[in-house]
C-alpha atoms as a PDB file:
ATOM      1  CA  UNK A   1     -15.296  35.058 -28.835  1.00  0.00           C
ATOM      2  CA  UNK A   2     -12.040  34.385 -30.218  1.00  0.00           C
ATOM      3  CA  UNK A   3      -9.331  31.699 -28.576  1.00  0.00           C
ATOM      4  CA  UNK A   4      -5.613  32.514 -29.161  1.00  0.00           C
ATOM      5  CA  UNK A   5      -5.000  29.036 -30.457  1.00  0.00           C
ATOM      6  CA  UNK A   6      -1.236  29.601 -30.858  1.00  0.00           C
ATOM      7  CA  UNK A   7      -1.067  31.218 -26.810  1.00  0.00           C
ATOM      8  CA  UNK A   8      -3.101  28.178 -25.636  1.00  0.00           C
ATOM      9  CA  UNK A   9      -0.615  25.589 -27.203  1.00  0.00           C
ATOM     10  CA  UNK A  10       2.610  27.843 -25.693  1.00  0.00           C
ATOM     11  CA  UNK A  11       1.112  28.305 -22.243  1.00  0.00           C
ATOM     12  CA  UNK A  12       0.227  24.213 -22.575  1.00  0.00           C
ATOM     13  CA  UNK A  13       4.021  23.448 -23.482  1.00  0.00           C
ATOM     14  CA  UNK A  14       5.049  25.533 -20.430  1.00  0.00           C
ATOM     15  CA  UNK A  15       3.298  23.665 -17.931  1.00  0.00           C
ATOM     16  CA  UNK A  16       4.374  20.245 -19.209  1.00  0.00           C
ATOM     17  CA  UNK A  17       7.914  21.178 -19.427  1.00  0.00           C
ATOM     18  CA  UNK A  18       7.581  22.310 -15.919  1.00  0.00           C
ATOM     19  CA  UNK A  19       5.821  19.329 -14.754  1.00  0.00           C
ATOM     20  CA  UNK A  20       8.556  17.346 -16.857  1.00  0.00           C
ATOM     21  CA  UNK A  21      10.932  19.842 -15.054  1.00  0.00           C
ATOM     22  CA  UNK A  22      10.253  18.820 -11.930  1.00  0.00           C
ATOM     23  CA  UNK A  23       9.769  14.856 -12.149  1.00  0.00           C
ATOM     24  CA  UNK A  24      13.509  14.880 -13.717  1.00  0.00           C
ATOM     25  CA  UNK A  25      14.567  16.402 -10.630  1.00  0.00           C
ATOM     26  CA  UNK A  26      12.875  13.498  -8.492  1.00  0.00           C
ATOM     27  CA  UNK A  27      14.407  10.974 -10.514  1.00  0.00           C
ATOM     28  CA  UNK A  28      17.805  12.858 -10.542  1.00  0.00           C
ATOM     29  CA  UNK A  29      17.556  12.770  -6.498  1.00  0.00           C
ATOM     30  CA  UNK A  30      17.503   8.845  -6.233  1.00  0.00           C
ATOM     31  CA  UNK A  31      20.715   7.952  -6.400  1.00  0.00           C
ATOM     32  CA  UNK A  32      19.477   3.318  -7.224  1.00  0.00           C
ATOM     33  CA  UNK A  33      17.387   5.014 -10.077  1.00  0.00           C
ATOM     34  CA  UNK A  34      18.954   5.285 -13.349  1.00  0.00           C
ATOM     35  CA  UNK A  35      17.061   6.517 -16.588  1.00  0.00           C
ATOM     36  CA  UNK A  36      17.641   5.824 -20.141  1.00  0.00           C
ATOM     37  CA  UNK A  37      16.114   7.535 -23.067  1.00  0.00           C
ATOM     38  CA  UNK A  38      15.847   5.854 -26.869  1.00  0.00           C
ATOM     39  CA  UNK A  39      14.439   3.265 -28.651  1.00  0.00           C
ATOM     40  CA  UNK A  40      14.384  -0.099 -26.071  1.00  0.00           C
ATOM     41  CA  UNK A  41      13.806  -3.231 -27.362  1.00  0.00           C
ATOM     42  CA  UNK A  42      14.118  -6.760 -24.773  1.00  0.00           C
ATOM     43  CA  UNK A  43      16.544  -9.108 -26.635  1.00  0.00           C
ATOM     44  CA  UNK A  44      16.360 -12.131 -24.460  1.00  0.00           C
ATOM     45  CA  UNK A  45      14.024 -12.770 -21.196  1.00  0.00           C
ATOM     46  CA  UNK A  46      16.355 -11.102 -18.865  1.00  0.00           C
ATOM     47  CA  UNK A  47      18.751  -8.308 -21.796  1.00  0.00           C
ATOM     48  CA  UNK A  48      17.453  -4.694 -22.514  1.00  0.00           C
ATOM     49  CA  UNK A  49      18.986  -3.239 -25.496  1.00  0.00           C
ATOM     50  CA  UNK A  50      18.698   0.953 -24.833  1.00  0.00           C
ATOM     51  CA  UNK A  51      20.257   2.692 -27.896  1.00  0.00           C
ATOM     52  CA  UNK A  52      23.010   0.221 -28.160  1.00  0.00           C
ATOM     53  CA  UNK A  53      23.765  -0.266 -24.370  1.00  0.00           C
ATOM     54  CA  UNK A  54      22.877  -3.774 -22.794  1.00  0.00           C
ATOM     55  CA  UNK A  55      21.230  -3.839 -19.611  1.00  0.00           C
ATOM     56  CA  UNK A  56      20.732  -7.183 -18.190  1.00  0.00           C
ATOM     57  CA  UNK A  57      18.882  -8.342 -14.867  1.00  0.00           C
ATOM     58  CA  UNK A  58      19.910  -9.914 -12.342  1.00  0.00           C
ATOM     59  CA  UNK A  59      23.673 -10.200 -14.384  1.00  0.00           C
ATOM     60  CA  UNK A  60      26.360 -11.411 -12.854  1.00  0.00           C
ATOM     61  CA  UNK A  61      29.288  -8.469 -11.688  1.00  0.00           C
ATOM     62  CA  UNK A  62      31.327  -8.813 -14.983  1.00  0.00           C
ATOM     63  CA  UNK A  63      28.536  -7.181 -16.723  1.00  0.00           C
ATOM     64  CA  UNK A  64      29.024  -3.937 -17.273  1.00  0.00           C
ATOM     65  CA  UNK A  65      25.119  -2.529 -16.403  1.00  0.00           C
ATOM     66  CA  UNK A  66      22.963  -4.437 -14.077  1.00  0.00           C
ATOM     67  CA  UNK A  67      19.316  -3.934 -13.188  1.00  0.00           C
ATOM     68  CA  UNK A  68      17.106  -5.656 -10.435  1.00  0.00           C
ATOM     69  CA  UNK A  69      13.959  -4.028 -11.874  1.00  0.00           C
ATOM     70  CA  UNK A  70      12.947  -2.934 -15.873  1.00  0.00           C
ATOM     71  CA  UNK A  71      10.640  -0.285 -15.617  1.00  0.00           C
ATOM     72  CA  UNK A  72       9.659   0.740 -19.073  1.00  0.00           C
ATOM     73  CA  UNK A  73       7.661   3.646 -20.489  1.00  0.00           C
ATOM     74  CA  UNK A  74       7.288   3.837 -23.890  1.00  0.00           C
ATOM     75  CA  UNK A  75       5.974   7.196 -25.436  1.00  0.00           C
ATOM     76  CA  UNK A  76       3.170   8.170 -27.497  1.00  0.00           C
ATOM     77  CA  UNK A  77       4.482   5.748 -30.837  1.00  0.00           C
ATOM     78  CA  UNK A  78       4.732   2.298 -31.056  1.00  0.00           C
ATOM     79  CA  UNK A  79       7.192   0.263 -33.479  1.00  0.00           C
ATOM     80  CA  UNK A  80       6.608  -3.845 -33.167  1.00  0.00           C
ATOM     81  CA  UNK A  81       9.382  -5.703 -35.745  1.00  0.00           C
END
């Protein structure tokens, strides 16, 4: 028996962009839920710093990005300076 290593791998990436496909769509639909993508790091006990963009919670309204709720997901690598 021989396995079609390079077919398994492309019908694997298919699914998972579908799945990935479909969850952006759920996230897309909720209009209190906004997503960032890049390298996060928390600067102070209430600041997130997402690719150069503060996000603070609970900030007053002269901030210019406010969150009630962090909800962070890092990815498969892990960077601690």
């Amino acid at each position: 028996m021989r396995v079609d290593l390079p077919g398994v791998v492309a019908r694997k990436n298919r699914i998972v962009e579908s799945f990935r496909a479909g969850q952006q769509n759920r996230v897309d639909a909720r209009k209190s839920l906004h997503l960032r993508r890049g390298l996060a790091r928390f600067t102070g006990p209430h600041q997130l710093r997402v690719e150069g963009e503060l996000l603070e919670m609970n900030a007053s309204s002269s901030t210019p990005v406010r969150a009630r709720i962090f909800l962070v997901c890092r990815g498969w690598s892990t960077s601690i300076t």
